[in-house]
C-alpha atoms as a PDB file:
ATOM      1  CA  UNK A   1      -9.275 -10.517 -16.946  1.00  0.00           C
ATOM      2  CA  UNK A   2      -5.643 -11.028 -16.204  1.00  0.00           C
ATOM      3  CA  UNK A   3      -5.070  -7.820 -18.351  1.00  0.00           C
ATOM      4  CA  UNK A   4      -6.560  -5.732 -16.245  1.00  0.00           C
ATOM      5  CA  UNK A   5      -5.647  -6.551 -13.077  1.00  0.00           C
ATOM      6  CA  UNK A   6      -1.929  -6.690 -14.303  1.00  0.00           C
ATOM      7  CA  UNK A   7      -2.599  -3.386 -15.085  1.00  0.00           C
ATOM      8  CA  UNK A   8      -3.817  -2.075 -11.923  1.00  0.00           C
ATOM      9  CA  UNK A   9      -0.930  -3.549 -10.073  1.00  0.00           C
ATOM     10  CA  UNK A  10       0.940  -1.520 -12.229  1.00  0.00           C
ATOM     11  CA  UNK A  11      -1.075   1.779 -11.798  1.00  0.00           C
ATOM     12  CA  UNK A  12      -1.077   1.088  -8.044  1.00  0.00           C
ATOM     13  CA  UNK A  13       2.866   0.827  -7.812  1.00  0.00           C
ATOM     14  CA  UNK A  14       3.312   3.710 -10.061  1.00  0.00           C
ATOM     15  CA  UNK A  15       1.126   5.820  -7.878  1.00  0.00           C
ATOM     16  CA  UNK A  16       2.918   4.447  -4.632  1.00  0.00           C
ATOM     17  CA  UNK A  17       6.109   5.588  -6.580  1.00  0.00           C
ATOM     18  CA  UNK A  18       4.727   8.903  -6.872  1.00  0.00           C
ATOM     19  CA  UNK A  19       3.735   9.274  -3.371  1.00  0.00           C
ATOM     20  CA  UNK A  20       6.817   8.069  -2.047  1.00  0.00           C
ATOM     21  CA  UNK A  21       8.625  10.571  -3.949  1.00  0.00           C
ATOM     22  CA  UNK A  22       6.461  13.378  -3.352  1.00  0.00           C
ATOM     23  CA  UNK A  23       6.141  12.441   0.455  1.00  0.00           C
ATOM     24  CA  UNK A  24      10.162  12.460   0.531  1.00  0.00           C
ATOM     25  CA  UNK A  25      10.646  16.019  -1.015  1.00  0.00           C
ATOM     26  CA  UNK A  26       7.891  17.164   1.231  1.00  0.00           C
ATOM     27  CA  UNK A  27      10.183  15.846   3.782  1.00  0.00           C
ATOM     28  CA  UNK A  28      13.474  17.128   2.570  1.00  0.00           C
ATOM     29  CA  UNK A  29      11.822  20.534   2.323  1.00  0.00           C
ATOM     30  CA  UNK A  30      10.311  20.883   5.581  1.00  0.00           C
ATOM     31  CA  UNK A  31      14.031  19.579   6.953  1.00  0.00           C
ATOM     32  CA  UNK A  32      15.293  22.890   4.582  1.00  0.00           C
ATOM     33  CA  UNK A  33      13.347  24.702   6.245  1.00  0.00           C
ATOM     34  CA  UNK A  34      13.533  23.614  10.088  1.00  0.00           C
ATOM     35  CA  UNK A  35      17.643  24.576   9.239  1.00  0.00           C
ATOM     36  CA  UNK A  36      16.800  27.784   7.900  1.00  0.00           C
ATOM     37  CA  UNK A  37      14.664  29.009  11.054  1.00  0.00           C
ATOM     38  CA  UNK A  38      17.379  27.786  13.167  1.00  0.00           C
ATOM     39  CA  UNK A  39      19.836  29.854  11.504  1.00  0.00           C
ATOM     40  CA  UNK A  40      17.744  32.971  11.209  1.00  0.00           C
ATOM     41  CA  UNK A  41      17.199  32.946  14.900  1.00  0.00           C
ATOM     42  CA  UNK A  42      21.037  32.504  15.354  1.00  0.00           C
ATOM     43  CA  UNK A  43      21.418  35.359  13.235  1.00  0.00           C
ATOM     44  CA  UNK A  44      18.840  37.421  14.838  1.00  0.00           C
ATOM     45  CA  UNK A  45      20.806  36.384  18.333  1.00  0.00           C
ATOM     46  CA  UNK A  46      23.832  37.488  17.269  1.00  0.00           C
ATOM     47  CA  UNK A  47      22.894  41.045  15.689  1.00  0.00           C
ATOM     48  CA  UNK A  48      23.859  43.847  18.327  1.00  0.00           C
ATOM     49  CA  UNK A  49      20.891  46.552  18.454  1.00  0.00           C
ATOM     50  CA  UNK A  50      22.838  50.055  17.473  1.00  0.00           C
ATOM     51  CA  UNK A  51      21.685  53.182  18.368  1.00  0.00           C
ATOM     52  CA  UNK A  52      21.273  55.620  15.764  1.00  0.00           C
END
C-alpha cells in the first residue's frame, strides 16, 4: 500500500509542477501582451493623420 500512495504524492507534485509552470507562462504572456497594447496605442497616438 505504501507503493501506491508514494506514488500518487509523486503524480500529484508533478502535476502541481506542471500547473505552476503553465499558470506562470500564461502569466508572462498575458504581461507580453498588456505591453504590446500599450505600445500600439502609443504608436497609434503618435501617428499624424496626412492628407492625401
Amino acid at each position: 500500500m505504501r507503493g501506491a500512495h508514494a506514488a500518487v504524492e509523486f503524480a500529484a507534485a508533478a502535476l502541481l509542477a506542471r500547473t505552476q509552470a503553465t499558470a506562470s507562462t500564461v502569466q508572462a504572456g498575458a504581461t507580453g501582451y498588456a505591453s504590446n497594447e500599450a505600445t500600439a496605442v502609443a504608436e497609434m497616438a503618435a501617428a499624424r493623420p496626412r492628407l492625401v
